[in-house]
C-alpha atoms as a PDB file:
ATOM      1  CA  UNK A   1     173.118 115.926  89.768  1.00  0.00           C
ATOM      2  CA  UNK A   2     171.189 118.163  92.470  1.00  0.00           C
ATOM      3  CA  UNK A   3     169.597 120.849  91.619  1.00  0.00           C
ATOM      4  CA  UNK A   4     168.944 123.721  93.570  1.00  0.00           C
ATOM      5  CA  UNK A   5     166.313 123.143  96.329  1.00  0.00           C
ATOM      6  CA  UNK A   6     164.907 126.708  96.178  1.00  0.00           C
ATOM      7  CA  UNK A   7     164.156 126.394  92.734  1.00  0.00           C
ATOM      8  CA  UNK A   8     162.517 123.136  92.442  1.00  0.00           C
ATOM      9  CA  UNK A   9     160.140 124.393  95.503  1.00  0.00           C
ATOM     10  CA  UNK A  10     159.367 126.977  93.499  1.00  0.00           C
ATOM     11  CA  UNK A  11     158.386 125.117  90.410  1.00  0.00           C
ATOM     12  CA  UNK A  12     156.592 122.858  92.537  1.00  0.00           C
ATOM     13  CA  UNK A  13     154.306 125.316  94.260  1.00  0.00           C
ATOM     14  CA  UNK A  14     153.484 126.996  91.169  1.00  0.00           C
ATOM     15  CA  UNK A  15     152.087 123.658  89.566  1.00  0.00           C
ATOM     16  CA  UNK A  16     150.895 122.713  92.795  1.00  0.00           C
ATOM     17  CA  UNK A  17     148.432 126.037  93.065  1.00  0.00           C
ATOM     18  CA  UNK A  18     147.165 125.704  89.333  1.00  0.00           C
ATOM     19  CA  UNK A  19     146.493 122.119  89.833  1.00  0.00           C
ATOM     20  CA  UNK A  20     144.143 122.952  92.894  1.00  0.00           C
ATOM     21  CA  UNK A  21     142.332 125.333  90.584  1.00  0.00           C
ATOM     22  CA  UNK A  22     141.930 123.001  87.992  1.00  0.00           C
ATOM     23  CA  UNK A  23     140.098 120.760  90.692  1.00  0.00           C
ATOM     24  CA  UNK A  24     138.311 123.865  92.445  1.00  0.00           C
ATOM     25  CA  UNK A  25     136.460 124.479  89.643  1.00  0.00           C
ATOM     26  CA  UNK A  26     134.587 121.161  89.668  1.00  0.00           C
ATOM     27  CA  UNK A  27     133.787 121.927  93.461  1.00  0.00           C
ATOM     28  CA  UNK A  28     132.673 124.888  92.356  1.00  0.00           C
ATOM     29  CA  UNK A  29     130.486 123.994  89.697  1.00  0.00           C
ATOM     30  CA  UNK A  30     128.998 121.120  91.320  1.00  0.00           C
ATOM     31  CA  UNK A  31     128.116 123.720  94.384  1.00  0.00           C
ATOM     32  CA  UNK A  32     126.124 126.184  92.022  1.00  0.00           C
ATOM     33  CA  UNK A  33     124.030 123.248  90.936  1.00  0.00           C
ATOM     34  CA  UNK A  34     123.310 122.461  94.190  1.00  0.00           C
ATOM     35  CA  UNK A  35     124.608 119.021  94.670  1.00  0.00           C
ATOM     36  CA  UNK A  36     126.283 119.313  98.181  1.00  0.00           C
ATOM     37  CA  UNK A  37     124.204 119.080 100.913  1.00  0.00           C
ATOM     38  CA  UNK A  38     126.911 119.082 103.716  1.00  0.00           C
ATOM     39  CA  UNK A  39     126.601 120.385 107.243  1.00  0.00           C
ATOM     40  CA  UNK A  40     128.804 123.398 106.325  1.00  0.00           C
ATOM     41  CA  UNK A  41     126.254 124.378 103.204  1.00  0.00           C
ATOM     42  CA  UNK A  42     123.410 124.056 104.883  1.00  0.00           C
ATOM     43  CA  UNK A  43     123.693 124.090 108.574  1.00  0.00           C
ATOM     44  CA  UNK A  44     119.971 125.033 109.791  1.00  0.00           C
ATOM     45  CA  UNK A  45     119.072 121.533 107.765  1.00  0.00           C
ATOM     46  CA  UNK A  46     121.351 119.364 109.924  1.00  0.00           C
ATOM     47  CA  UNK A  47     119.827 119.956 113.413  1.00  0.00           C
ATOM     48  CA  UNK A  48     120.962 117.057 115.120  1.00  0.00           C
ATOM     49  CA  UNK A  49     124.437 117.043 114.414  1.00  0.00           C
ATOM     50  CA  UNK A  50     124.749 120.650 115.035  1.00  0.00           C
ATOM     51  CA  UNK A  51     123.293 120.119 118.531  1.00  0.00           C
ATOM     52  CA  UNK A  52     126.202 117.057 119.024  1.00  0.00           C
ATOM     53  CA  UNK A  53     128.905 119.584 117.878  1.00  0.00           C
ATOM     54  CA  UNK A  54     127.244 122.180 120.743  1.00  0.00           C
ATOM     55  CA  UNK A  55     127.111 119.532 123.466  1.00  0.00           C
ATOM     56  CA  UNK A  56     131.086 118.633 122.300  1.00  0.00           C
ATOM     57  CA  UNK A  57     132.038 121.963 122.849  1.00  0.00           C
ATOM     58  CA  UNK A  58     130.204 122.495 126.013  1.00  0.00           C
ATOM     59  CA  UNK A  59     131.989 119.640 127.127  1.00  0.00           C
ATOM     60  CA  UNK A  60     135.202 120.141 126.689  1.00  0.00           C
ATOM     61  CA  UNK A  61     135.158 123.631 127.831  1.00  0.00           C
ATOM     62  CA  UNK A  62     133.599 122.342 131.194  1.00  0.00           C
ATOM     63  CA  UNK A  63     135.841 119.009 131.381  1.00  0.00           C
ATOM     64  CA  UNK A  64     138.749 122.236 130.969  1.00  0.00           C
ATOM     65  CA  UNK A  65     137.325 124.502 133.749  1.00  0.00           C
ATOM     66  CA  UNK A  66     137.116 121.643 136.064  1.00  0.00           C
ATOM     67  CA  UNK A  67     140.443 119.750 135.573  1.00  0.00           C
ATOM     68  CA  UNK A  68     142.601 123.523 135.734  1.00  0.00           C
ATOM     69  CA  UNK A  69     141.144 123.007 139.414  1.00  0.00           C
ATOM     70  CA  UNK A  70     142.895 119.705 139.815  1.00  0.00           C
ATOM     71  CA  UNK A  71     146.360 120.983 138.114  1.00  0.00           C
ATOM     72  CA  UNK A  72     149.137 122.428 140.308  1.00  0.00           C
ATOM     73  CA  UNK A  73     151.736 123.452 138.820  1.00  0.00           C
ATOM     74  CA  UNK A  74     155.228 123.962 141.297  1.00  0.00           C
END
């Protein structure tokens, strides 16, 4: 009735990796046309949220440095 785990992982990867390729194509395609337009394509176009992202960062590294002050550890 069960079959053997190791194998069924196995099949399972390999038609899980061929599917994603089948669908990575599209992507792909649909990038050499030039119909994405994201933040991570183009990130010199998206000026604002680039500068959110920065102060974020900032942020948390400073909001780090200040609470390891508070911290004690015994």
């Amino acid at each position: 009735m069960w079959t053997d785990s190791s194998a069924t992982w196995g099949r399972n990867i390999r038609y899980a990796l061929a599917t994603v390729i089948v669908f990575w194509t599209f992507v792909e395609i649909m990038a050499r046309n030039g119909f994405f337009n994201e933040i991570w394509v183009d990130p010199m176009n998206h000026i604002r949220e680039m500068t959110i992202i920065l102060a974020v960062f900032v942020i948390v590294v400073v909001l780090t440095i200040f609470s390891s002050k508070y911290i004690t550890t015994e």
